[in-house]
Structures are given as C-alpha cells and as structure tokens.
C-alpha atoms as a PDB file:
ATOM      1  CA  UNK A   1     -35.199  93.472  49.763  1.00  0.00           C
ATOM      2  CA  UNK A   2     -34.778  96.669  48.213  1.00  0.00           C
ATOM      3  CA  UNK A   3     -32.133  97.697  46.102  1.00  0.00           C
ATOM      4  CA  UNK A   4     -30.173 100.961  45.860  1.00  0.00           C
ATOM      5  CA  UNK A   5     -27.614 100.851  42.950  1.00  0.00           C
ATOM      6  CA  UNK A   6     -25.520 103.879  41.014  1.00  0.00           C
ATOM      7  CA  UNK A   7     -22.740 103.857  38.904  1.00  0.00           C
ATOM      8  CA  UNK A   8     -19.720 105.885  37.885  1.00  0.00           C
ATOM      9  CA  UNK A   9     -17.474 106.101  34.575  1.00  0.00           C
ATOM     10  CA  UNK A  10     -14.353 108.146  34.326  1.00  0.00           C
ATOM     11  CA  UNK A  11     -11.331 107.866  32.109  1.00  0.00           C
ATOM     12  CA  UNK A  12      -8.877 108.656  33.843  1.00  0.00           C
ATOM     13  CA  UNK A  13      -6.210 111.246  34.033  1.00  0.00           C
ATOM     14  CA  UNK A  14      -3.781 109.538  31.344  1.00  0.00           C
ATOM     15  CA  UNK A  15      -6.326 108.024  28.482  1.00  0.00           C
ATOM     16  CA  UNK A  16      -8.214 110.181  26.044  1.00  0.00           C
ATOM     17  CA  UNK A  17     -10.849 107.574  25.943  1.00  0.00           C
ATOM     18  CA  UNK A  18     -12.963 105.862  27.886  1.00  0.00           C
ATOM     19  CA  UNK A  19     -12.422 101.924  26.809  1.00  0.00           C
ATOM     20  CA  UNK A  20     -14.865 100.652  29.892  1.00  0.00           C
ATOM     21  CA  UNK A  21     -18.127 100.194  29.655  1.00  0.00           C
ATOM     22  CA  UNK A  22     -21.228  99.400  31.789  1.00  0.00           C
ATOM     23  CA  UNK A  23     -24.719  98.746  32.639  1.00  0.00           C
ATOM     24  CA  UNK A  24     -27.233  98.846  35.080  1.00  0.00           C
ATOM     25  CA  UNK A  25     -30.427  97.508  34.674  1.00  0.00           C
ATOM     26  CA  UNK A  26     -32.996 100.292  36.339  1.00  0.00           C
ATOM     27  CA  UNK A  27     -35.308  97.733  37.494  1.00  0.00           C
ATOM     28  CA  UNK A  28     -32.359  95.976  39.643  1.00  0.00           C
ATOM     29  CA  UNK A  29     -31.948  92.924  38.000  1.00  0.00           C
ATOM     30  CA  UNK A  30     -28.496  92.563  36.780  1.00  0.00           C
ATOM     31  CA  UNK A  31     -25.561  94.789  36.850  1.00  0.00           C
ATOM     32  CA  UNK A  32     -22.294  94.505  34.064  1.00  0.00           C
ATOM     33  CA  UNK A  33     -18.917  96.178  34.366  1.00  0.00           C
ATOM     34  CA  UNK A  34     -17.010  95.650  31.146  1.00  0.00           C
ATOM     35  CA  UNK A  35     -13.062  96.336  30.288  1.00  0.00           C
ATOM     36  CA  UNK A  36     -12.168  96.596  26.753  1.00  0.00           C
ATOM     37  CA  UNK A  37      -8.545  96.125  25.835  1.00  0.00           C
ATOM     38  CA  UNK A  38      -6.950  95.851  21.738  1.00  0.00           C
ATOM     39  CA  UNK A  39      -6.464  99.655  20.826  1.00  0.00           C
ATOM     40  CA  UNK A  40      -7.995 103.019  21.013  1.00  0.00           C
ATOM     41  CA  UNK A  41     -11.099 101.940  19.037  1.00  0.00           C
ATOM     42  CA  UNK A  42     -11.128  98.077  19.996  1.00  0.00           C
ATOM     43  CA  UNK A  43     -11.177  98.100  23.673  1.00  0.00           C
ATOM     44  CA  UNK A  44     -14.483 100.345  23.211  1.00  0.00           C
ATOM     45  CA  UNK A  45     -15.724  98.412  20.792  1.00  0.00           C
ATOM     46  CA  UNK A  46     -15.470  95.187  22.996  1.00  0.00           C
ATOM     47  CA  UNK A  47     -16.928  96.429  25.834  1.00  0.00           C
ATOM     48  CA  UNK A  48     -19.660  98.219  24.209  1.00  0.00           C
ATOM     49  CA  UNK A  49     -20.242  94.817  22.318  1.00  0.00           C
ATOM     50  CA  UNK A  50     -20.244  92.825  25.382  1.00  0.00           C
ATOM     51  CA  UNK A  51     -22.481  95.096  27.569  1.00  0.00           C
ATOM     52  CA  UNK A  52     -25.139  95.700  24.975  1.00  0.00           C
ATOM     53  CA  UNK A  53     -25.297  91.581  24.212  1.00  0.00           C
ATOM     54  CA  UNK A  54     -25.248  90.930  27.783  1.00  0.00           C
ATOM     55  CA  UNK A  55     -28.229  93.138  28.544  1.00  0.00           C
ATOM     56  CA  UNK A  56     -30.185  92.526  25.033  1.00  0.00           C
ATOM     57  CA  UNK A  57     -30.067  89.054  26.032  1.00  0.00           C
ATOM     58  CA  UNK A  58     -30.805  88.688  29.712  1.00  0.00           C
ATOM     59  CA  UNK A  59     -33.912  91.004  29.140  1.00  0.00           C
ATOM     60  CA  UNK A  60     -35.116  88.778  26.313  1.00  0.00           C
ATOM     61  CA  UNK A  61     -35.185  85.748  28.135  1.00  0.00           C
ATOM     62  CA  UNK A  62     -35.854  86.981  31.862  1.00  0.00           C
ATOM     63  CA  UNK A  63     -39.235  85.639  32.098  1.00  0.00           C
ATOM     64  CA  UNK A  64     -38.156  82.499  30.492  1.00  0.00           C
ATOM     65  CA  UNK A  65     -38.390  78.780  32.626  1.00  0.00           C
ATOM     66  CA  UNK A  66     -34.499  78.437  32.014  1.00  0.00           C
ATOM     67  CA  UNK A  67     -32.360  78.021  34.619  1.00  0.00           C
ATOM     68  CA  UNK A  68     -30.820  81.611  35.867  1.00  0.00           C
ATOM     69  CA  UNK A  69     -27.025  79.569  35.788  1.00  0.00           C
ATOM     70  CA  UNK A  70     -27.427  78.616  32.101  1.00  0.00           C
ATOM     71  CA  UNK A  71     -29.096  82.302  31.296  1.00  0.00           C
ATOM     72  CA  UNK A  72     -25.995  84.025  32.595  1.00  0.00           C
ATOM     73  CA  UNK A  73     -23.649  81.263  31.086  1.00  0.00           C
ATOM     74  CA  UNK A  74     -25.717  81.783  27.894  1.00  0.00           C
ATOM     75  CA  UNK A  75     -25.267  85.501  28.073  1.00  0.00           C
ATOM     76  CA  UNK A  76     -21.732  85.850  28.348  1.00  0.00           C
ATOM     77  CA  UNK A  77     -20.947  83.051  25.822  1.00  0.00           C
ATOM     78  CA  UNK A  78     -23.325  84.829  23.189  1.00  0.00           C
ATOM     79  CA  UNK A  79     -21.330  87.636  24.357  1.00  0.00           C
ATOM     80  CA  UNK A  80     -18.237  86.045  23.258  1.00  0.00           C
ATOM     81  CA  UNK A  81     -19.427  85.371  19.890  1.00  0.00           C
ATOM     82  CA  UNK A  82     -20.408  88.782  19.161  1.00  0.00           C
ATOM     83  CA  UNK A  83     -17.019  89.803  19.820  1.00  0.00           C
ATOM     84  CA  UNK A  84     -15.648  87.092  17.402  1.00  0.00           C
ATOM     85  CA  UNK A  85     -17.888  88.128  14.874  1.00  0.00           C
ATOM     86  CA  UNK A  86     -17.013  91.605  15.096  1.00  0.00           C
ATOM     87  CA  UNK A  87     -13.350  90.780  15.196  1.00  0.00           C
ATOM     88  CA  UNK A  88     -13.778  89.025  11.791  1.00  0.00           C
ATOM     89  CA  UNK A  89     -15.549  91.660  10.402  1.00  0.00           C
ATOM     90  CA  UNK A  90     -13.271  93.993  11.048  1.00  0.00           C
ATOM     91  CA  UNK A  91      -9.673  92.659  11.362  1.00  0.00           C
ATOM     92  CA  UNK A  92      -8.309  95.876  12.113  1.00  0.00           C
ATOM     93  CA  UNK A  93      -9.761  94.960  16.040  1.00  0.00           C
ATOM     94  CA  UNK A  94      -8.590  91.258  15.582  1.00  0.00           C
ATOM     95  CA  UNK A  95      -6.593  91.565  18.575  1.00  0.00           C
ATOM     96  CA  UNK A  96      -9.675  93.597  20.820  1.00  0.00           C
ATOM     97  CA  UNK A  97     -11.310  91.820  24.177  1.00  0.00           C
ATOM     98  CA  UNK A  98     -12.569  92.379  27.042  1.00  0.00           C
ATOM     99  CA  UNK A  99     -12.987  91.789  30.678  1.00  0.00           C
ATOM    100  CA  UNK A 100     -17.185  91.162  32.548  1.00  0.00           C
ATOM    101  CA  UNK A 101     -18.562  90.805  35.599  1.00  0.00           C
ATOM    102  CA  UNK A 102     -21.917  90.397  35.854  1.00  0.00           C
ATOM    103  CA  UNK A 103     -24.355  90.221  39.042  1.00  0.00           C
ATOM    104  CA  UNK A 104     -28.129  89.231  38.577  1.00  0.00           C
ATOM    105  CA  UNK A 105     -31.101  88.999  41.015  1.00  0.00           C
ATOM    106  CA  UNK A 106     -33.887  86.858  39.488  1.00  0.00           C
ATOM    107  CA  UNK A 107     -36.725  86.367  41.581  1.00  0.00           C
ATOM    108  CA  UNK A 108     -37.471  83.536  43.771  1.00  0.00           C
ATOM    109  CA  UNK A 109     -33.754  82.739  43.558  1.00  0.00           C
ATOM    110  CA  UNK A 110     -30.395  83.402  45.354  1.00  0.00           C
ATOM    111  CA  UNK A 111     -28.576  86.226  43.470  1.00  0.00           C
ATOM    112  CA  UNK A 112     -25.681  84.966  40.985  1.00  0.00           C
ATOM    113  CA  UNK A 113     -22.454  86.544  39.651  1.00  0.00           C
ATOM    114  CA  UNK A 114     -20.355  85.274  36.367  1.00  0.00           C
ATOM    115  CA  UNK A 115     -16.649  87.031  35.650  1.00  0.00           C
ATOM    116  CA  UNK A 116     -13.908  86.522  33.230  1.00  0.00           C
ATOM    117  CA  UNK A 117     -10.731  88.687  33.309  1.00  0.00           C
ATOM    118  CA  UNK A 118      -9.979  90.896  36.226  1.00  0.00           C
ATOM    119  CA  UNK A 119     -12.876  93.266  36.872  1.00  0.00           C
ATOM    120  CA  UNK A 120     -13.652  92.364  40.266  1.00  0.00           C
ATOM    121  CA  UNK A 121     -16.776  91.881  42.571  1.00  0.00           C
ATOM    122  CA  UNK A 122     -16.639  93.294  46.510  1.00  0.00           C
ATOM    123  CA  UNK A 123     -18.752  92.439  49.026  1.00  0.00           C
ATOM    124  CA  UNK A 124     -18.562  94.931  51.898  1.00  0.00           C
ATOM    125  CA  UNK A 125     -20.752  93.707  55.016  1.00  0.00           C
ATOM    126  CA  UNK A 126     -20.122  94.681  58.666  1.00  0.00           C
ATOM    127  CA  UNK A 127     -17.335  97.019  57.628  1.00  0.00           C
ATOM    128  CA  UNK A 128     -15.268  94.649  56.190  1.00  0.00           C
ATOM    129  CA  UNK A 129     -14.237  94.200  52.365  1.00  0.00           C
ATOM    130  CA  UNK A 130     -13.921  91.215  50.237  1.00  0.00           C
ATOM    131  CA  UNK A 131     -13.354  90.552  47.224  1.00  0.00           C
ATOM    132  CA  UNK A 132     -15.345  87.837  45.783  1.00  0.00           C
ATOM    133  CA  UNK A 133     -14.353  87.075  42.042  1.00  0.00           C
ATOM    134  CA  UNK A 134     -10.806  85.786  41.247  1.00  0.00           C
ATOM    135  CA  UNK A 135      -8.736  87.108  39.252  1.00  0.00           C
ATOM    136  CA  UNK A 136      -8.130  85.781  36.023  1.00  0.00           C
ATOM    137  CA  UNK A 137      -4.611  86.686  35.455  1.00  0.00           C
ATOM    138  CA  UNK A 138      -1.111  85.324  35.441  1.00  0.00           C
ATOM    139  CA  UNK A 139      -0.055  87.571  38.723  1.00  0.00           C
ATOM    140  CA  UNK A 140      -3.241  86.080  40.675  1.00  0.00           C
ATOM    141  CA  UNK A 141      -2.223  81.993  39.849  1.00  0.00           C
ATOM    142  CA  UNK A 142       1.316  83.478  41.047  1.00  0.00           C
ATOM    143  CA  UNK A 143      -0.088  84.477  44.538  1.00  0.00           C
ATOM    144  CA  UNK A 144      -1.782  81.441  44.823  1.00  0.00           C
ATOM    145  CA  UNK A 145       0.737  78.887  43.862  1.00  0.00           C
ATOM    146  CA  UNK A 146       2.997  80.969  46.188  1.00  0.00           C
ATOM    147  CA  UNK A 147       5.267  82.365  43.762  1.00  0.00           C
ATOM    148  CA  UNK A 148       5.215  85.949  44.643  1.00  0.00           C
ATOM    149  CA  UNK A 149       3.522  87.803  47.348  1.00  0.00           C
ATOM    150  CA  UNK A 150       0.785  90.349  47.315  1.00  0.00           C
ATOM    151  CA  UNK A 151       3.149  93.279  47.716  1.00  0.00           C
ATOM    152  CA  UNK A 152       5.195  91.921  45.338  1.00  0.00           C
ATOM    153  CA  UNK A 153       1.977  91.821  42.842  1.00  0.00           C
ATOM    154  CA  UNK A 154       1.327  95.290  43.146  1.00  0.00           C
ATOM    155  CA  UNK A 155       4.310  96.564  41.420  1.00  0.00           C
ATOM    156  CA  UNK A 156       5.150  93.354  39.388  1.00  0.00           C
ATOM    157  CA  UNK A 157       5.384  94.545  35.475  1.00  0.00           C
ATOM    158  CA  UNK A 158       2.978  91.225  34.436  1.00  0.00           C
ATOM    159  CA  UNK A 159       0.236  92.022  36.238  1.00  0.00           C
ATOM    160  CA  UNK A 160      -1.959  93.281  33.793  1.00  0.00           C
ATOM    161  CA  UNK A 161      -1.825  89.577  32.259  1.00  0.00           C
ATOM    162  CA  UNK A 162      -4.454  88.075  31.395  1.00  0.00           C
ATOM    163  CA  UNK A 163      -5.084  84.502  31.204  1.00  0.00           C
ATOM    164  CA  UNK A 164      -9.223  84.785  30.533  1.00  0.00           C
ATOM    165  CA  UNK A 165     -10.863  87.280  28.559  1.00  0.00           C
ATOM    166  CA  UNK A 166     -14.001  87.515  25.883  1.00  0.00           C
ATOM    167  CA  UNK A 167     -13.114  87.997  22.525  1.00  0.00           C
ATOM    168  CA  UNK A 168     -10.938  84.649  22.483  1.00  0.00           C
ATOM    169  CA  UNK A 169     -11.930  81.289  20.595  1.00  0.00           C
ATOM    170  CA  UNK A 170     -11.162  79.070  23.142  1.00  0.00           C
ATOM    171  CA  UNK A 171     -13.815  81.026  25.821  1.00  0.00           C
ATOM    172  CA  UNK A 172     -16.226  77.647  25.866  1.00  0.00           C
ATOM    173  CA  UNK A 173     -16.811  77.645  29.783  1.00  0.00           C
ATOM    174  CA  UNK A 174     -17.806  80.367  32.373  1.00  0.00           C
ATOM    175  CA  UNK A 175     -17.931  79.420  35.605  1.00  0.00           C
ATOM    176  CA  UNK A 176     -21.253  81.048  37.744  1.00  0.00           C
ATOM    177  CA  UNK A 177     -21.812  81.005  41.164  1.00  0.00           C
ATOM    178  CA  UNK A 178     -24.138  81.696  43.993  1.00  0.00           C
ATOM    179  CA  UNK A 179     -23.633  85.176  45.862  1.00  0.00           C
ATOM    180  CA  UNK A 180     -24.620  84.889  49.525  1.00  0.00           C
ATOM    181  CA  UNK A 181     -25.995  88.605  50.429  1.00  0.00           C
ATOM    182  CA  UNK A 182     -28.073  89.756  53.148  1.00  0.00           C
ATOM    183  CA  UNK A 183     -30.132  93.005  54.305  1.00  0.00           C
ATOM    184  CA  UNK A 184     -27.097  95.924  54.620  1.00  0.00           C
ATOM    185  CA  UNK A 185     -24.926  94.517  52.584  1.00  0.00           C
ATOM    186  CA  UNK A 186     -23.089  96.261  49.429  1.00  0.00           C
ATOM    187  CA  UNK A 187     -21.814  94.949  46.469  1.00  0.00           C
ATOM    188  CA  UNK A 188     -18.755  96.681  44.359  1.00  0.00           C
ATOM    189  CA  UNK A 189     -18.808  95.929  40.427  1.00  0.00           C
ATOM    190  CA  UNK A 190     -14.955  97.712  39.226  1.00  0.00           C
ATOM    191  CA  UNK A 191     -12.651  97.674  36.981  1.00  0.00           C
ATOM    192  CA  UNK A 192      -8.935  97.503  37.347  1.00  0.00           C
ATOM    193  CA  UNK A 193      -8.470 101.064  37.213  1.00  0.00           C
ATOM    194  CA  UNK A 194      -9.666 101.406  40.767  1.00  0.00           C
ATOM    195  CA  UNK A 195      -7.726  98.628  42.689  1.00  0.00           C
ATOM    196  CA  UNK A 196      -4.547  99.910  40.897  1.00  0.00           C
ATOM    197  CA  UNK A 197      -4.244 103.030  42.338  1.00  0.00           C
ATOM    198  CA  UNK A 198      -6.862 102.159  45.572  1.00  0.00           C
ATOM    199  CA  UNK A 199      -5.974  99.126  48.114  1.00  0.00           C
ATOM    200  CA  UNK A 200      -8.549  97.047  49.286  1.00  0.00           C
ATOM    201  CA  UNK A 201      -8.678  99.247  52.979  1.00  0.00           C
ATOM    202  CA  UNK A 202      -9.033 102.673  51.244  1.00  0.00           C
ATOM    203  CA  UNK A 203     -11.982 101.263  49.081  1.00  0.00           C
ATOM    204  CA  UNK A 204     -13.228  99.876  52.391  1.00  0.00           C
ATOM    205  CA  UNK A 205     -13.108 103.226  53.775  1.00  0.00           C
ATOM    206  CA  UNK A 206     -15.350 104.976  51.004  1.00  0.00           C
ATOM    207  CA  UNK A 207     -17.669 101.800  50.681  1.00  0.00           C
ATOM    208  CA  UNK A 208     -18.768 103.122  54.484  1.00  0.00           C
ATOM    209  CA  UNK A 209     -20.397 106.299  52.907  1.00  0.00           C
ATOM    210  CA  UNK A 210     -24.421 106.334  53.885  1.00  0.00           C
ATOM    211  CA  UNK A 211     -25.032 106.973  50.114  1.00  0.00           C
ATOM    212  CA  UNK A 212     -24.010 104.910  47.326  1.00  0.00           C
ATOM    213  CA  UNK A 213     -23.809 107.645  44.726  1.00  0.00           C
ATOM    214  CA  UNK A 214     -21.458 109.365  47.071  1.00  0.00           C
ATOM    215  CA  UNK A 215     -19.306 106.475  47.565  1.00  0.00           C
ATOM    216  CA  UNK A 216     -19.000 105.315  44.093  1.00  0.00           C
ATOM    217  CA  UNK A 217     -17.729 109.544  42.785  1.00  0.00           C
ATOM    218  CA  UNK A 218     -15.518 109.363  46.363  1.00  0.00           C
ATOM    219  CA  UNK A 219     -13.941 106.301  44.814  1.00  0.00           C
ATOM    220  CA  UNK A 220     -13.381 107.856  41.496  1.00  0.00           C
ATOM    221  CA  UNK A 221     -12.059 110.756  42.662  1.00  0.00           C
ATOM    222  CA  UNK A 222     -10.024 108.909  44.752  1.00  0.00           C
ATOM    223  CA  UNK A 223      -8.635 106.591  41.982  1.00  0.00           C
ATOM    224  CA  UNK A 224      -7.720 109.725  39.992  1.00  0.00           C
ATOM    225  CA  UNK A 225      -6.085 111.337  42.771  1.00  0.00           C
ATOM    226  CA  UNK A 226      -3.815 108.228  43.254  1.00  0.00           C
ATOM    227  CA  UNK A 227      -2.652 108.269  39.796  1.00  0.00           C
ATOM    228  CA  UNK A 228      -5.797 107.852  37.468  1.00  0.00           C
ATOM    229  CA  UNK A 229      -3.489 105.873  35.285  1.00  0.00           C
ATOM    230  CA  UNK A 230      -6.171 103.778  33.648  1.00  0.00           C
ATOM    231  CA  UNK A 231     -10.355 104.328  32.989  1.00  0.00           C
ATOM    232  CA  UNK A 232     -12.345 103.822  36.137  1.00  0.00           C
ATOM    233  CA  UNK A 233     -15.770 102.369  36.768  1.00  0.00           C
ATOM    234  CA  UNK A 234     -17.317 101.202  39.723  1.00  0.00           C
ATOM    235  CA  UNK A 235     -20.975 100.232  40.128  1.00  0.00           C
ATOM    236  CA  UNK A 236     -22.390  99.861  43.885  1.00  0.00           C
ATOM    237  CA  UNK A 237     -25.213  98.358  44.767  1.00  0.00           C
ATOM    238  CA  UNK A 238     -26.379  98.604  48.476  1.00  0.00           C
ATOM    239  CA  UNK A 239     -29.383  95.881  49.779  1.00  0.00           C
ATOM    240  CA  UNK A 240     -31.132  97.676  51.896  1.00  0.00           C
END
C-alpha cells in the first residue's frame, strides 16, 4: 500500500512562537505530532525533545527482532526521560511537557498508534470522520462519566486539562494499540489548536480534498480563520 503523507506547522494568529513540533519520517514509517506546554521556551523545548528522541530511537532499532508494541512503548518512555533529564538540568523548564501521538507502519505488521495528552488521531474513511485516540484530559473523563456534554466541553474553562502528559515522573505506562486501515483511507495526526477552533464536520469537509498537501494548508488556514488562538499542526497521511 502506498503512502502519501504531508504536514503543516503554523503558530497561530495569537502566539509569537511556535511551541508544536513534528515529524515525518520520509520513508513512511512513523509519523509524531508533539505539543509542548511550560513557557515560551519550555513548551519548545519539550516538543523538540520528544520528537527528536522519538525518531532517533525508532530509526535505531527499526530493523531490530523486538516487538513493534514494546518499540513504540520504548520510544515514548525514553522520550519521557529525556524530558526529565532536561527538566533537571535546567529548572528554569521544571514545569515544561508535552503532548505525542505517534503512528508507525512496520512491515509485515498491522500499523500501530501510541498517544498521551490530547493531540488527537482521525481516521477519515468513506467520508466519515473519527477520531481514534482519547483524550487525556479532565473535560474528556467528564463526557464520559456523563458529567457534562460535548457542547458543554467546548466552551468549558477546564478543558485544556490535562490529566497525561510527558515530562511527568509518574509517566510509567503507555498504552499502544492496533490501527485498522485499509486502501483509501486517511489518517489525521493534530494538535489541539485545530479542533479548538474546527469541529469534527468542518475537518471532515477539508479531509475530502483529492490532495493531502491541500487539505492539511485548507485546515490551517481554516483554524486561523476561526480564531488561530493556539499553534496548529496537522499531519495527513492518505493510503492509497
């Protein structure tokens, strides 16, 4: 199956900086969105940290007999500890972290996807959008206890809570999971400062684009034009 994959980074219309990061490999075999958060120069700092781990160490051991669960497991825990590290290096960041989501497609095996935080991953197939990570945040355990609804979520002043993030001692398990694609599918890789300003049906609506570089600058521009409160990234890749 052949892969078609872009990505776009913007920071917005309100921030001076850009505290979002990502990657994407060139040969298809993993994709990382990255949200930094602790300051002007700590949110960078953690995503830049977490990105460039990520990748250093999935392109190490790619070709290696472990499993592809434990590699991505491996990758964003090592991630975790570079963060830490850096954080007690440099205590003016102490309070930086970050949000992941990571997609890979090893060969000979059904793609995977780790996340922690809120940067989300979309699967768009047959015109229809959904979202396939859960958000870790206070509002999202709120939906699904009941608590509030969805409407209410998208205005509610703690939704930008996090209750998982990298950068934090007690990160010691990340869940992975199997991603069932198919031929014509697309996958979204974000970060919140699209679904703020764009709901799930507008992103739909650009997802539908014939080219994914088109789609993911629509989106952008989109984002921005709803508010472009925080950074924006978005990373598509279309199975074709």
């Amino acid at each position: 199956m052949k892969l078609n994959f872009t990505g776009v980074t913007d920071p917005g219309l309100i921030r001076s900086n850009n505290q979002d990061a990502h990657y994407i490999d060139q040969q298809g075999r993993f994709f990382i969105v990255a949200d930094g958060m602790g300051g002007h120069a700590g949110g960078e700092q953690a995503s830049r940290i977490a990105t460039g781990q990520i990748e250093a160490y999935l392109s190490a051991n790619w070709d290696s007999s472990k499993p592809s669960q434990e590699l991505l497991k491996e990758a964003l825990l090592q991630a975790n500890e570079a963060i830490l590290l850096d954080q007690q290096n440099h205590p003016e960041r102490s309070d930086m972290g970050t949000t992941i989501v990571v997609v890979i497609f090893r060969p000979q095996e059904p793609p995977l996807y780790a996340h922690v935080g809120d940067s989300r991953l979309y699967r768009f197939r047959d015109s229809q959008l959904q979202q396939i990570t859960e958000d870790h945040t206070w509002i999202a355990r709120a939906i699904k206890m009941g608590e509030i609804t969805q409407q209410e979520a998208r205005i509610h002043p703690y939704r930008h809570v996090l209750s998982r993030c990298l950068g934090r001692e007690d990160v010691n398990q990340i869940d992975v999971q199997q991603l069932d694609v198919k031929r014509g599918d697309r996958l979204l890789l974000c970060s919140d400062g699209l679904t703020e300003e764009l709901a799930d049906p507008k992103i739909a609506d650009y997802l539908q684009l014939s080219v994914p570089k088109k789609a993911a600058v629509s989106l952008v521009e989109a984002a921005k034009e709803h508010g472009g409160h925080d950074n924006i990234t978005v990373v598509i890749v279309a199975l074709e």
